[in-house]
Protein backbone atom coordinates (compact mmCIF):
# COMPACT_ATOMS: atom_id res chain seq x y z
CA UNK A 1 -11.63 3.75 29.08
CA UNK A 2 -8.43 4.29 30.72
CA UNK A 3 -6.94 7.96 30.36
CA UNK A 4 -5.30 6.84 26.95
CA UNK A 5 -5.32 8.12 22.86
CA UNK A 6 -6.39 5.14 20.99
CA UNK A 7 -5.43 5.05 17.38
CA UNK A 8 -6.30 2.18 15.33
CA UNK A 9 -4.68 0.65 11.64
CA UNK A 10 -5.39 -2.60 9.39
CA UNK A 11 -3.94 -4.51 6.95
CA UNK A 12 -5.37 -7.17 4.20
CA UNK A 13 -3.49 -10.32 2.89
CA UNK A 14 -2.55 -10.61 -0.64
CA UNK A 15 -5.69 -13.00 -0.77
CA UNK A 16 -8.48 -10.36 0.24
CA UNK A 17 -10.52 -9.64 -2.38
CA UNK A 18 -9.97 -6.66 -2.99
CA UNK A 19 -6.14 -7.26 -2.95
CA UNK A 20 -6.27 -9.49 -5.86
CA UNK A 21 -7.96 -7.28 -8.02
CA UNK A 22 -4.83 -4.60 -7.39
CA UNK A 23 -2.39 -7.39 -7.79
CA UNK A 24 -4.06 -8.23 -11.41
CA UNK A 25 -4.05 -4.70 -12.20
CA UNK A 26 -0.28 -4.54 -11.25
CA UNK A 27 0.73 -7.80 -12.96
CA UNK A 28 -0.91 -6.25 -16.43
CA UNK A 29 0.93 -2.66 -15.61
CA UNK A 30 4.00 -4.61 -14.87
CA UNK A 31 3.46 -6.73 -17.95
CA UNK A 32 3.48 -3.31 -20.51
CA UNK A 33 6.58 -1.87 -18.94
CA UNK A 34 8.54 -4.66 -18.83
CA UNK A 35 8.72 -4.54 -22.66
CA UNK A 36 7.02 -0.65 -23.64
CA UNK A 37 8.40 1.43 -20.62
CA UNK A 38 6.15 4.19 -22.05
CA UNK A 39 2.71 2.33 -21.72
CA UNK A 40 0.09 4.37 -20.69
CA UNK A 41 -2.42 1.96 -18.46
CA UNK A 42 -5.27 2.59 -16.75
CA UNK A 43 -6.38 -1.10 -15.59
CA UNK A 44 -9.06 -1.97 -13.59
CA UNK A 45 -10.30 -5.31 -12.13
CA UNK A 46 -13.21 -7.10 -10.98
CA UNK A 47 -13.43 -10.60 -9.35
CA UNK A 48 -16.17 -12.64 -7.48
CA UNK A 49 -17.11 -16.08 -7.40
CA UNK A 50 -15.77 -17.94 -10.68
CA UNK A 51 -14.60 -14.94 -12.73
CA UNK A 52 -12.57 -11.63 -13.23
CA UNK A 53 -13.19 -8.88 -15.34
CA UNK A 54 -10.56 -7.11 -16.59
CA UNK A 55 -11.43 -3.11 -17.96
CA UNK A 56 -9.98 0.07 -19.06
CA UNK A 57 -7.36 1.82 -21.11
CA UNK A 58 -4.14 0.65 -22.73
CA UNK A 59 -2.08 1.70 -24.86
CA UNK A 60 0.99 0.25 -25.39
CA UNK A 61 3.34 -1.09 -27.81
CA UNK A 62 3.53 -4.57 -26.56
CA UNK A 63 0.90 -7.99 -26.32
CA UNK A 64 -0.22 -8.67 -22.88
CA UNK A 65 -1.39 -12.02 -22.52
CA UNK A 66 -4.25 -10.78 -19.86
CA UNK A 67 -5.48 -14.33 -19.29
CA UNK A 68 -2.50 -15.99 -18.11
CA UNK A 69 -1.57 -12.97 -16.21
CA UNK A 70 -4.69 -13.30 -14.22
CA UNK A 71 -4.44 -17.25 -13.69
CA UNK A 72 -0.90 -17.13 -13.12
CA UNK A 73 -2.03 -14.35 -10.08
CA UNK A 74 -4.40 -16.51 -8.23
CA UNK A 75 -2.56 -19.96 -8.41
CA UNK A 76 0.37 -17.79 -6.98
CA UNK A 77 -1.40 -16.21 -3.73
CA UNK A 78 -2.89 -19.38 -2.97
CA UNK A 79 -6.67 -19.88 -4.51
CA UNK A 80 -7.02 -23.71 -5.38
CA UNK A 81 -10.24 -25.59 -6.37
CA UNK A 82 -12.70 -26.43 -3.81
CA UNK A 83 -12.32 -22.71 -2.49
CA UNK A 84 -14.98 -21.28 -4.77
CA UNK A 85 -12.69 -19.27 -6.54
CA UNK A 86 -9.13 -20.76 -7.98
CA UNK A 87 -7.32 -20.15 -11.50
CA UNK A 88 -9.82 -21.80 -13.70
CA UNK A 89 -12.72 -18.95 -13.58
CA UNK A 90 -13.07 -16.94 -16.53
CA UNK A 91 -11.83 -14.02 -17.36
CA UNK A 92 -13.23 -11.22 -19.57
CA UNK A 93 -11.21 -8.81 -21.25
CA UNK A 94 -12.53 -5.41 -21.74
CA UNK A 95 -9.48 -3.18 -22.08
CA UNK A 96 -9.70 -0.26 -24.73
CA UNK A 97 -7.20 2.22 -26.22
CA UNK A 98 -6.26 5.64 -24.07
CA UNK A 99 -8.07 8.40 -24.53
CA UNK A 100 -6.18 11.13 -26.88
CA UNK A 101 -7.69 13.65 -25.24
CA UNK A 102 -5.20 12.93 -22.18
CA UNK A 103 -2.34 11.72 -24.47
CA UNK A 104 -2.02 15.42 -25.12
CA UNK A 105 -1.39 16.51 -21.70
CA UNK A 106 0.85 13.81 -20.41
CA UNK A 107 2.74 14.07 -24.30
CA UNK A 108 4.22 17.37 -22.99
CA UNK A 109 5.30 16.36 -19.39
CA UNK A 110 1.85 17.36 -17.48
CA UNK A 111 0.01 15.33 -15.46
CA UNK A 112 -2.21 13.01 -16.59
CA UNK A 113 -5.26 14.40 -14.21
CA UNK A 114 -6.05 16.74 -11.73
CA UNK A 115 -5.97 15.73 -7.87
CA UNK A 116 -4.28 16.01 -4.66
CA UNK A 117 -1.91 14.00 -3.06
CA UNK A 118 -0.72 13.45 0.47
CA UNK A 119 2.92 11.53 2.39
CA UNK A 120 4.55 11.63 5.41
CA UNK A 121 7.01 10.39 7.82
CA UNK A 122 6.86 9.68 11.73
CA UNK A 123 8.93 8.83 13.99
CA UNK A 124 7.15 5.96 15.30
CA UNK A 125 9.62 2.93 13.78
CA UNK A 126 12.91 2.89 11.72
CA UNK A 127 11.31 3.25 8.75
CA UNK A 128 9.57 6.23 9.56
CA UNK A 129 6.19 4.96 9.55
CA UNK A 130 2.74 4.79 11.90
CA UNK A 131 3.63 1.47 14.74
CA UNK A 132 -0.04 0.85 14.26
CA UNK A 133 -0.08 0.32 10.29
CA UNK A 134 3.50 -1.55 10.22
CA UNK A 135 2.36 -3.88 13.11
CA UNK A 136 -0.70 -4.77 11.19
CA UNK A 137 0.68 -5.33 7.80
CA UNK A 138 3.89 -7.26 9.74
CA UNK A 139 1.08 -9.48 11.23
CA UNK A 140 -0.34 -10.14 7.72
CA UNK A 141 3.09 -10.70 6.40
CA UNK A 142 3.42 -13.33 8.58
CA UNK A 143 0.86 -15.50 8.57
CA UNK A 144 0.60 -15.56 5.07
CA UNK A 145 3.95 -16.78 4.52
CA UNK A 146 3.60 -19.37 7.00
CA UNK A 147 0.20 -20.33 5.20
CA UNK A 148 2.08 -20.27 1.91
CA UNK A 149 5.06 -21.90 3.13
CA UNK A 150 2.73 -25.03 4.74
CA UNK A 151 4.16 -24.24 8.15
CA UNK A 152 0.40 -23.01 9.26
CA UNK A 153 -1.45 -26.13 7.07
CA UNK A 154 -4.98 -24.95 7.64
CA UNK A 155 -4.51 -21.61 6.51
CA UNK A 156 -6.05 -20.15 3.34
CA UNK A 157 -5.13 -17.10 1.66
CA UNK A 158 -7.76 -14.41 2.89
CA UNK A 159 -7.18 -12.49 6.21
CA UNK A 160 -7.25 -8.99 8.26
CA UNK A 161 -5.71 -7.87 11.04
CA UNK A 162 -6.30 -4.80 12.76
CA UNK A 163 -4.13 -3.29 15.87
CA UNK A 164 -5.23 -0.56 18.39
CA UNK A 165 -2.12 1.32 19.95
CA UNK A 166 -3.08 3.43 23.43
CA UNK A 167 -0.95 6.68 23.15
CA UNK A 168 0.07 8.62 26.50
CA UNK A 169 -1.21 12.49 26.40
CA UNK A 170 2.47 13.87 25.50
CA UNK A 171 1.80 11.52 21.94
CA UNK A 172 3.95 8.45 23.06
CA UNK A 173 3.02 4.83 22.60
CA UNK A 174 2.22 3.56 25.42
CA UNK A 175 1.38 -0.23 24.94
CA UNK A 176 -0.56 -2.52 22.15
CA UNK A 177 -4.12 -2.13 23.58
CA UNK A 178 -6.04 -4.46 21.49
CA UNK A 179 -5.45 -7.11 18.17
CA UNK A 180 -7.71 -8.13 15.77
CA UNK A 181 -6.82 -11.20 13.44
CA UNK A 182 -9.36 -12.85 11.21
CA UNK A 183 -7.84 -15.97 8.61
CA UNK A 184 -9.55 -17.80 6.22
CA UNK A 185 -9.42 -21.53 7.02
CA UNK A 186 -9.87 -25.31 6.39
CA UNK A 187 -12.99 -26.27 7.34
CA UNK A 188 -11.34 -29.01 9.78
CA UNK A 189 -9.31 -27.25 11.94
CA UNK A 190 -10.71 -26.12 15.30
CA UNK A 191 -10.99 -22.31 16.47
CA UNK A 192 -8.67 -23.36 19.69
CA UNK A 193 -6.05 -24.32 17.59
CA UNK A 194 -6.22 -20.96 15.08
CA UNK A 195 -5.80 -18.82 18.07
CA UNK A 196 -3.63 -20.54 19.58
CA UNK A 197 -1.40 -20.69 16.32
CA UNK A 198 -2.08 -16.57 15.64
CA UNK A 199 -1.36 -15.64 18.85
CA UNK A 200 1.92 -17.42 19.59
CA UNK A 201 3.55 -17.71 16.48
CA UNK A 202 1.97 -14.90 14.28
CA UNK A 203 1.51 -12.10 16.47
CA UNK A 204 3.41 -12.06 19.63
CA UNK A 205 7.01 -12.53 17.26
CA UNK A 206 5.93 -9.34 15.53
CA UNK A 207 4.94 -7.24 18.78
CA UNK A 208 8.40 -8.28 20.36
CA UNK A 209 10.44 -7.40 17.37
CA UNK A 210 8.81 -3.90 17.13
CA UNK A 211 9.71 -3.85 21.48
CA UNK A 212 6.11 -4.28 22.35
CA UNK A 213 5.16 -5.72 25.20
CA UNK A 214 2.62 -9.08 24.20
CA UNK A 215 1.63 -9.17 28.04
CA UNK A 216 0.17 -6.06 27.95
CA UNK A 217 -2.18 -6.41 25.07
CA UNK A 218 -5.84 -6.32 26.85
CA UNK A 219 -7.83 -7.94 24.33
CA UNK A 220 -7.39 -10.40 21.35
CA UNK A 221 -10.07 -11.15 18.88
CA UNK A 222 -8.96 -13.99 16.33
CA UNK A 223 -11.44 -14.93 14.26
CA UNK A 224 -14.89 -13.62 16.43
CA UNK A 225 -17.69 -14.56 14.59
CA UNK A 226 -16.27 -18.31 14.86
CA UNK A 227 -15.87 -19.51 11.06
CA UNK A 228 -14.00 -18.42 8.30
CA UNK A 229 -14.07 -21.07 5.69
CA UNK A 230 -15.78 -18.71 2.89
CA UNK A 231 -13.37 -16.56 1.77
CA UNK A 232 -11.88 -14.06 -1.18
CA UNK A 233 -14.00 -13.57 -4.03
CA UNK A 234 -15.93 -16.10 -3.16
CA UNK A 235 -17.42 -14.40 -0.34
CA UNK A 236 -17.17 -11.35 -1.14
CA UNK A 237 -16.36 -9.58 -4.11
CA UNK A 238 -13.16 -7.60 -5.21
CA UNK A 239 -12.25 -4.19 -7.09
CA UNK A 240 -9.32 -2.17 -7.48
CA UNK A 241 -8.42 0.61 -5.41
CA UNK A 242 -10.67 -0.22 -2.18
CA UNK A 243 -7.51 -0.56 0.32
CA UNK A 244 -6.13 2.90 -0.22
CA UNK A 245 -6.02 3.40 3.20
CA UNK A 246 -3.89 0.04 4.04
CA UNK A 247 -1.88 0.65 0.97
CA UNK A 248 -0.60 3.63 2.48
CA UNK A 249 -0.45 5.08 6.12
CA UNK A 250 -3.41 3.01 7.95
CA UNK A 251 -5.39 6.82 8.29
CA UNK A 252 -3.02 8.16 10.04
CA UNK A 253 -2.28 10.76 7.66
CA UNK A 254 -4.28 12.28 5.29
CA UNK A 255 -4.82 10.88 1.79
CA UNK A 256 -6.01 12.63 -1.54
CA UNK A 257 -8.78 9.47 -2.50
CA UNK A 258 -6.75 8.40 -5.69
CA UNK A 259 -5.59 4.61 -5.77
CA UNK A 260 -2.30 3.26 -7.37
CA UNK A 261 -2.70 0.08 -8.46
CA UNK A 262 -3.16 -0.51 -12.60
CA UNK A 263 -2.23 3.17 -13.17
CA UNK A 264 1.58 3.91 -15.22
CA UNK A 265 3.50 6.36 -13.52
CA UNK A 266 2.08 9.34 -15.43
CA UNK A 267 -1.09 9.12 -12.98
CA UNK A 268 0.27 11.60 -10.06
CA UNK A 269 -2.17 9.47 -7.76
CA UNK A 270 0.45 7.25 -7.85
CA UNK A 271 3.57 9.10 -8.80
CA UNK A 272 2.93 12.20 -6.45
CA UNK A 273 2.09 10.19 -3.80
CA UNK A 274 5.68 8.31 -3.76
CA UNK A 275 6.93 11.78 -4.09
CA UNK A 276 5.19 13.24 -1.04
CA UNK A 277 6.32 10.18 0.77
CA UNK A 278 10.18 10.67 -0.41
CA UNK A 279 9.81 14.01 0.57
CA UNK A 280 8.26 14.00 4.04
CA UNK A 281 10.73 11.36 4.94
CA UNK A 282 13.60 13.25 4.16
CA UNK A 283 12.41 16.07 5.79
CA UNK A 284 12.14 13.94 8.98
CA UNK A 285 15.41 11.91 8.30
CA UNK A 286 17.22 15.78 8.41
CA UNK A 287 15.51 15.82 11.92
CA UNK A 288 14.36 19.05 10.89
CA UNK A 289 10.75 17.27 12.44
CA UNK A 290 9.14 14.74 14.51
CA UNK A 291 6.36 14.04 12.39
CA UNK A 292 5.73 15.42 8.70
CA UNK A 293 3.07 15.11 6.23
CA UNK A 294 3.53 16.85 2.55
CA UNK A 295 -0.08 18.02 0.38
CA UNK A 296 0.77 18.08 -3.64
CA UNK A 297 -1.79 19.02 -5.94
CA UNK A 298 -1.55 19.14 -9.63
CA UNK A 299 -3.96 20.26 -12.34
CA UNK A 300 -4.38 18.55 -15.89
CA UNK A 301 -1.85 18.62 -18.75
CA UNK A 302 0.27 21.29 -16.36
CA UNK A 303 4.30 20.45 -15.63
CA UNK A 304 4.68 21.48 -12.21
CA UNK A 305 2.40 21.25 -8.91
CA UNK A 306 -0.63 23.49 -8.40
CA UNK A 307 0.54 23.28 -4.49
CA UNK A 308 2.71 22.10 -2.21
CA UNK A 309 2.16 22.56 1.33
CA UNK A 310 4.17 20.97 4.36
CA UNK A 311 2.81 20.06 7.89
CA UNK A 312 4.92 19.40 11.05
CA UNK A 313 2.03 19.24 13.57
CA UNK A 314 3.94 21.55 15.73
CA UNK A 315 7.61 19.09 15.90
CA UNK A 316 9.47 21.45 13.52
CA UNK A 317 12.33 23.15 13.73
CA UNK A 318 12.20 25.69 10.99
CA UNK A 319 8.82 27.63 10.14
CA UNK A 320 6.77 25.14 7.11
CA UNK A 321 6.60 28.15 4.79
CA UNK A 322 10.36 27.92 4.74
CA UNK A 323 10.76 24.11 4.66
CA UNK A 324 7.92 24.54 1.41
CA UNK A 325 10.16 26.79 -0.22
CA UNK A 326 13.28 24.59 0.34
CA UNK A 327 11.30 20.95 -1.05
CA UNK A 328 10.48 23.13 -3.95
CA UNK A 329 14.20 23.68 -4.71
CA UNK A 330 15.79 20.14 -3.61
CA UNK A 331 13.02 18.27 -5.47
CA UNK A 332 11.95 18.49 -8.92
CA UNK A 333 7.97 17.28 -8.75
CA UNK A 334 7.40 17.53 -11.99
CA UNK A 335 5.08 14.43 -13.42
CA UNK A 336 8.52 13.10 -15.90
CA UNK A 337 10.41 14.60 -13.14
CA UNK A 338 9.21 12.05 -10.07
CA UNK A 339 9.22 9.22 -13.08
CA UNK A 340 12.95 10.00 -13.93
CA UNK A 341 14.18 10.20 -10.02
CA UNK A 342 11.83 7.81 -8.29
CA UNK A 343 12.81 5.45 -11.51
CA UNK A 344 8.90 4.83 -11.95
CA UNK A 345 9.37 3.00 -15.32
CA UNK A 346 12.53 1.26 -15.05
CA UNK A 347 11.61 -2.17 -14.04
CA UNK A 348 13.84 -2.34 -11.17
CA UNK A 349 11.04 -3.82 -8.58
CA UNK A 350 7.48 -5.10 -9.36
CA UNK A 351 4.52 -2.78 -9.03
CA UNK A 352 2.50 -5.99 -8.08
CA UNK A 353 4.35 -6.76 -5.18
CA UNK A 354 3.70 -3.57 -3.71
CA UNK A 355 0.26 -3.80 -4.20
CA UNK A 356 0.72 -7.24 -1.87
CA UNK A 357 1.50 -5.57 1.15
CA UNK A 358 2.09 -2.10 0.82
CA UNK A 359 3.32 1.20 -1.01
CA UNK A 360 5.12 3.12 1.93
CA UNK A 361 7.57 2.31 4.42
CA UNK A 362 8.63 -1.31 3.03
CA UNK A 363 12.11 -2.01 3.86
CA UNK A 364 11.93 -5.90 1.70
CA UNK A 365 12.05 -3.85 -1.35
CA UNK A 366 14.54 -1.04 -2.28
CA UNK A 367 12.02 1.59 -2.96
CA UNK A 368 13.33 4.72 -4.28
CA UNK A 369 11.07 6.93 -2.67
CA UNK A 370 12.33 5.43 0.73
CA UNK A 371 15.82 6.35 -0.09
CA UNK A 372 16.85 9.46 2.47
CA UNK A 373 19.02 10.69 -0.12
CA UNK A 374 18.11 14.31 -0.14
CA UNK A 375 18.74 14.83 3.57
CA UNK A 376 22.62 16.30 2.72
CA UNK A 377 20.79 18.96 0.28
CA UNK A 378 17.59 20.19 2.47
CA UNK A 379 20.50 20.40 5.51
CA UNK A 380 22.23 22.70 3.18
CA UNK A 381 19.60 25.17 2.31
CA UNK A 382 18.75 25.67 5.99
């Protein structure tokens, strides 16, 4: 290899198997808050050929029609008969009450588990976010509304991508070294005219907007094993929380293990996680860093964080025990008090879209915990 850094992020389409299942368990969360803002859910999903399963623990003050939710789900990514899978499988509902036994923790402000939680911010793009992860998920974006849309006719809902940058030795990007692109299909359409079609009007539009260089990509592989007619469930099967790592930062910074999707606010997986994101990208909006990743950690029925440790990898311009001491001050990261400022149960945008194509760095949505609105107040204190 070349005297390079190769890095390396994916993305999944909103028809991956595992996708649907944290759409589903989305749709239900979104369902309880909509009319019970205070739900406590804990939803869970599993789907393979012909059915979904639907599990955990509820409790809410509302009637969630789980069935149409979930058919209502799969007509809308795409799923229609003849693909193995479509909006006619069955469903099984096995949701139960919450336990009380964590009702008393969360009843009093704590959090609703133990766990650690990472976010952070680059300077990499203008939202702040790894060029390897928002090239991926921006070629997934694509093609599936171009598939949904008819423009791409043979296209189905299930894909990946996968993009390798080459970074110089001073941490630069140099160029797009390699792209990986693999789309469910009609079983009609020829593999000349898929790449073709992925290459010219999926991927290349997306490496120019993002001022990278398509001629200097060294190797494309779009579709390599040759056939992709089986897809979603139906070849393969789906669960909740298996795409932490594309829901998030693509591995390029750390992550505590806990997934978001089906879990109310309470659950700091989720709700800490946003925070650390909010945070770190203030932190790097104040240009007090190049690159920042935030580490919460929070303990059972307690109020405030165990931990909170901040990480500049060298690019910052005060000393992290200070810039630690000033997040603790600007932000309150409380469990009710990243639900109150992040507006977690407000209804203002749909958890289930998130769980589509991403919980950090999406500029489509107004996300609070994208907001640099904290930069004027962490400038202050230093």
């Amino acid at each position: 290899m070349e005297n390079k850094i190769f890095f390396t992020s994916e993305c999944v389409s909103p028809g991956h198997p595992d996708k649907i299942a944290d759409q589903v368990s989305d749709a239900v969360l979104d369902a309880c808050i909509a009319e019970d803002p205070n739900s406590r859910v804990a939803c869970e999903v599993f789907c393979t050929t012909g059915q979904v399963v639907v599990g955990g623990e509820i409790t809410t003050n509302t009637y969630v029609d789980v069935q149409k939710i979930v058919r209502d789900k799969i007509e809308e990514i795409g799923y229609k008969q003849g693909m193995g899978f479509d909006s006619d499988c069955g469903v099984l509902n096995a949701i139960h009450s919450q336990s009380p036994d964590i009702a008393m923790g969360v009843d009093i402000g704590g959090a609703g588990d133990q766990g650690i939680m990472f976010g952070g911010a680059v300077k990499e793009t203008p939202e702040l976010m790894p060029l390897a992860l928002v090239l991926a998920r921006e070629i997934i974006v694509k093609y599936t509304r171009m598939a949904r849309s008819k423009e791409i006719i043979w296209g189905r809902p299930d894909a990946k991508s996968q993009v390798t940058l080459a970074y110089n030795k001073n941490g630069t990007v140099d160029h797009v070294d390699t792209v990986v692109v693999s789309v469910q299909h009609n079983p009609e359409v020829s593999q000349e005219e898929i790449h073709e079609t992925i290459i010219e009007k999926v991927v290349k539009p997306v490496l120019e907007k993002y001022k990278m260089n398509p001629g200097r990509v060294k190797h494309y592989h779009i579709n390599p094993t040759g056939r992709f007619v089986i897809g979603g469930p139906h070849g393969d099967a789906g669960l909740t929380g298996r795409k932490i790592i594309v829901d998030t930062y693509g591995g390029y910074f750390r992550h505590g293990g806990g997934a978001f999707s089906g879990k109310d606010p309470s659950k700091v997986d989720r709700s800490a996680a946003y925070a650390a994101r909010w945070v770190a990208k203030n932190i790097v909006a104040a240009e007090l860093a190049e690159k920042c990743e935030i580490q919460l950690s929070y303990a059972i029925g307690v109020v405030e964080p165990t931990s909170i440790k901040v990480d500049t990898f060298g690019t910052g311009k005060i000393e992290e025990v200070k810039l630690a001491e000033i997040v603790q001050k600007v932000f309150d990261l409380s469990p009710r008090g990243i639900e109150l400022a992040l507006e977690l149960r407000s209804g203002n945008f749909k958890y289930q879209d998130l769980a589509a194509f991403g919980h950090i760095g999406r500029t489509d949505i107004d996300l609070p915990w994208e907001r640099t609105n904290k930069v004027e107040a962490i400038k202050k204190l230093v």
